[in-house]
Protein backbone atom coordinates (compact mmCIF):
# COMPACT_ATOMS: atom_id res chain seq x y z
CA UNK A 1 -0.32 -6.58 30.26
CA UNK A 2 -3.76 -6.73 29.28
CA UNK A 3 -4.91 -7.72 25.65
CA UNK A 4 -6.70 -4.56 23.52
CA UNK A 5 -10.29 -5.72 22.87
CA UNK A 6 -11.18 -6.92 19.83
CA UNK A 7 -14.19 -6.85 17.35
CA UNK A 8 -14.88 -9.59 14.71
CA UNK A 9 -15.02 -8.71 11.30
CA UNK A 10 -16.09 -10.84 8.13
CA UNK A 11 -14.66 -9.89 4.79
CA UNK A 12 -14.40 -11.15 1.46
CA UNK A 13 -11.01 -11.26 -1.18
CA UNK A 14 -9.76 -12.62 -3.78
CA UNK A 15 -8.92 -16.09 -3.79
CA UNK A 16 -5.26 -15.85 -4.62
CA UNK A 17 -5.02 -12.82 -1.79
CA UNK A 18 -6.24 -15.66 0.68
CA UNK A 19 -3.65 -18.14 -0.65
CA UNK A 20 -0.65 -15.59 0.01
CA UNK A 21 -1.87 -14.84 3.27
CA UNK A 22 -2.39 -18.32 4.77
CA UNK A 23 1.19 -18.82 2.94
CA UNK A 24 2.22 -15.87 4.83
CA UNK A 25 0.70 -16.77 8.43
CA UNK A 26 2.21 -20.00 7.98
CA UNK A 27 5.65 -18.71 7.65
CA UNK A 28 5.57 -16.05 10.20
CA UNK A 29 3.59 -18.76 12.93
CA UNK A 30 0.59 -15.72 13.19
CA UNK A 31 -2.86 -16.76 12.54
CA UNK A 32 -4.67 -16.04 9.65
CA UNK A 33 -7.11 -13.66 11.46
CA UNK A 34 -3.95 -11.61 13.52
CA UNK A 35 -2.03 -11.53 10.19
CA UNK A 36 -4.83 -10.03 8.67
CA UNK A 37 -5.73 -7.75 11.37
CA UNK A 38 -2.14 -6.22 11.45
CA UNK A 39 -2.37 -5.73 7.69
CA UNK A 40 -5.59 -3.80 8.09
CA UNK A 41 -4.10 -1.66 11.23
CA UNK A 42 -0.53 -0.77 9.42
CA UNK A 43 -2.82 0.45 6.26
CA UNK A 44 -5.16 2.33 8.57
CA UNK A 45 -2.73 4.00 10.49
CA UNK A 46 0.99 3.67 8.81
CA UNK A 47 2.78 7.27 8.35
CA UNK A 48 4.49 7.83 5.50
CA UNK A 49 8.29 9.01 6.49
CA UNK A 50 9.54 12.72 5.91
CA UNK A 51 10.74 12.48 2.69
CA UNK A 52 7.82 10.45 1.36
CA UNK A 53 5.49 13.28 2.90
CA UNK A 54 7.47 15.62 1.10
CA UNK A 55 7.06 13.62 -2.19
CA UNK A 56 3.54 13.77 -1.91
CA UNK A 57 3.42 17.83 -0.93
CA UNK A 58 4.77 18.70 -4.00
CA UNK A 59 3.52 16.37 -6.04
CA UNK A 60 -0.14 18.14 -5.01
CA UNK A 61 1.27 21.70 -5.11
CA UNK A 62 2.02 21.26 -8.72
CA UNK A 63 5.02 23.17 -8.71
CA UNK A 64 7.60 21.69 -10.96
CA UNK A 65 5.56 19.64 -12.76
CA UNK A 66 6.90 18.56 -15.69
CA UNK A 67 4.23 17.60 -19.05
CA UNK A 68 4.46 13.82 -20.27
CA UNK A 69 3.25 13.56 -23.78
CA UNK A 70 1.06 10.37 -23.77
CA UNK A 71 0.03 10.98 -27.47
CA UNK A 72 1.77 8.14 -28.56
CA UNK A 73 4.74 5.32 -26.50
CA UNK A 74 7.58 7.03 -28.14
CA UNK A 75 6.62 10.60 -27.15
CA UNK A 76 6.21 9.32 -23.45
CA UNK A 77 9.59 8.00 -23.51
CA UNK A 78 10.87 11.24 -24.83
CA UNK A 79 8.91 13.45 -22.60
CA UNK A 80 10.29 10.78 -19.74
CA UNK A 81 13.93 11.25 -21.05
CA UNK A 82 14.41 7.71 -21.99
């Protein structure tokens, strides 16, 4: 099987981001650069499943939509039925 072909690619984060993933990589026995690299290609391509698609139809049609009151904490508990 022949390896995909790869392209290098510099970026920058957060020091504590960096920590968790060379903490990660060194648990899993991936490199820091492969770890990273799947990370990137699940966000890029990942599909949500069919209820979570679903979830996000309706929550961009609108329909029953229900008001939260933000005016104060107490009325967005109430509005939340808490």
């Amino acid at each position: 099987m022949e390896a995909t072909p790869r392209k290098r690619l510099t970026v920058s984060i957060p020091e504590y981001a960096m920590n968790d993933l060379r903490k990660e990589a060194e648990l899993t026995g991936w490199s820091l650069s492969a770890l990273a690299g799947e990370y990137i290609l699940d966000a890029m391509y990942h599909e949500p499943n069919e209820e979570t698609k679903a979830a996000i139809e309706e929550a961009r049609s609108g329909v029953d939509m229900e008001e939260v009151d933000m005016s104060s904490f107490e009325n967005f508990k109430k509005s939340l039925g808490l």
